[in-house]
Structures are given as C-alpha cells and as structure tokens.
Protein backbone atom coordinates (compact mmCIF):
# COMPACT_ATOMS: atom_id res chain seq x y z
CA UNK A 1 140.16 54.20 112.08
CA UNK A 2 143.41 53.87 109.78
CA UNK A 3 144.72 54.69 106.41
CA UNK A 4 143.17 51.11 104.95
CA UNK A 5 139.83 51.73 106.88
CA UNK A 6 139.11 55.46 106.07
CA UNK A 7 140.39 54.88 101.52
CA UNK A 8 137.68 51.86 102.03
CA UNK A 9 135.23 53.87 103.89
CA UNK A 10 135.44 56.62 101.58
CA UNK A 11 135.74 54.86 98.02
CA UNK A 12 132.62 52.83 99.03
CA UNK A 13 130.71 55.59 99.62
CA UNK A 14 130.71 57.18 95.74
CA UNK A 15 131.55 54.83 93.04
CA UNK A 16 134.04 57.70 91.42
CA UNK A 17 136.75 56.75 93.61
CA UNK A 18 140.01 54.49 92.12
CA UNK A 19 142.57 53.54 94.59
CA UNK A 20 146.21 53.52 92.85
CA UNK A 21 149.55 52.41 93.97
CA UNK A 22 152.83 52.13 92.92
CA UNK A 23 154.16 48.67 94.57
CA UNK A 24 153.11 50.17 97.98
CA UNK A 25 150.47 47.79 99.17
CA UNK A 26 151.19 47.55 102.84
CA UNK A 27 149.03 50.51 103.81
CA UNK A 28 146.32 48.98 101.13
CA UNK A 29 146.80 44.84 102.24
CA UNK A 30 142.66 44.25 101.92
CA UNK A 31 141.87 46.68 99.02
CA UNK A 32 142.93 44.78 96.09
CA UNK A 33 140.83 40.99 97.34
CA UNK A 34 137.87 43.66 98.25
CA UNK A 35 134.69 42.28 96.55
CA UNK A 36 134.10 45.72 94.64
CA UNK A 37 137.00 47.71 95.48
CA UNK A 38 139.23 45.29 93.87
CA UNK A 39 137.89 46.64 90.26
CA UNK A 40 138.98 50.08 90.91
CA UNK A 41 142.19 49.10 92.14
CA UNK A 42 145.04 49.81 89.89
CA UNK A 43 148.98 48.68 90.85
CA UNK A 44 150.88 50.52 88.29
CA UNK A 45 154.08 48.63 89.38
CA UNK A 46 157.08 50.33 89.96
CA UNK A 47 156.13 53.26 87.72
CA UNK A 48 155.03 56.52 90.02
CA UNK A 49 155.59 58.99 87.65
CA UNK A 50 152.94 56.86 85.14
CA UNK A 51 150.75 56.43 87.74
CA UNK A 52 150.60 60.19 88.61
CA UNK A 53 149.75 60.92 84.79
CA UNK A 54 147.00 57.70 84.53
CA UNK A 55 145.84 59.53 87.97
CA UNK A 56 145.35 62.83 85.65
CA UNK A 57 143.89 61.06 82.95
CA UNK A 58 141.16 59.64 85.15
CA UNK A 59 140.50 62.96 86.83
CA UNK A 60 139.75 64.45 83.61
CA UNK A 61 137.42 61.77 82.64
CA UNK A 62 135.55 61.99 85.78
CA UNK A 63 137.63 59.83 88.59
CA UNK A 64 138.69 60.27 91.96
CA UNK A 65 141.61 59.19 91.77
CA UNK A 66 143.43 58.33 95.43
CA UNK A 67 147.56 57.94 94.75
CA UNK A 68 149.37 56.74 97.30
CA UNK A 69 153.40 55.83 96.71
CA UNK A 70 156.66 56.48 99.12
CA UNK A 71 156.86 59.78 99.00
CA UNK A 72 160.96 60.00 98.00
CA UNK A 73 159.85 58.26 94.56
CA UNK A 74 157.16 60.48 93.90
C-alpha cells in the first residue's frame, strides 16, 4: 500500500477526513479527480503557513484534517 492508497483508504472510511496540500500533488495524483474525495480536497496553493491555520480552523469545527507539504516550507 502507499502514501496515495492508505490517505484514500482512510478518508473513505469516515466522512470527517479533508485532504490538504500546498502545490504538492505528486504523492496525491488521483485524490483531487476522486468521485467523493475530490470535495474534501483543498490545494491551498503555494501558501503552507495558510493551509496549516485553515487545517486548525477545520479541526476545531470538527475535521480531520490530513496536511501534507515539503517539509522545508512548512
């Protein structure tokens, strides 16, 4: 199983689960054209430190949220 496989496996199995990314898509290449993964799939662009709050914001409302950006950015 890899990175893509296991996110997918796990987000499909409880509907809390939003996969984010910060122009990093080529651990993720299926994820966004998923037929229901691609609505809680959110590209922040080149913007980690954003995404890392929006990831807060949706924990505190309830989300799982799953970050994943190069790690030197973050």
């Amino acid at each position: 199983m890899n990175y893509e496989q296991l996110i997918t496996e796990t987000a499909l199995a409880d509907e809390r689960f939003v996969i984010m990314t910060a122009e990093n898509r080529a651990l993720v290449r299926n994820i966004p054209s998923h037929p229901i993964l691609s609505k809680r799939f959110i590209d922040t662009g080149i913007t980690e430190q954003t995404m890392i709050g929006m990831a807060a914001g949706l924990a505190l409302r309830g989300r799982v949220p799953i970050v994943h950006a190069l790690a030197a950015f973050l």
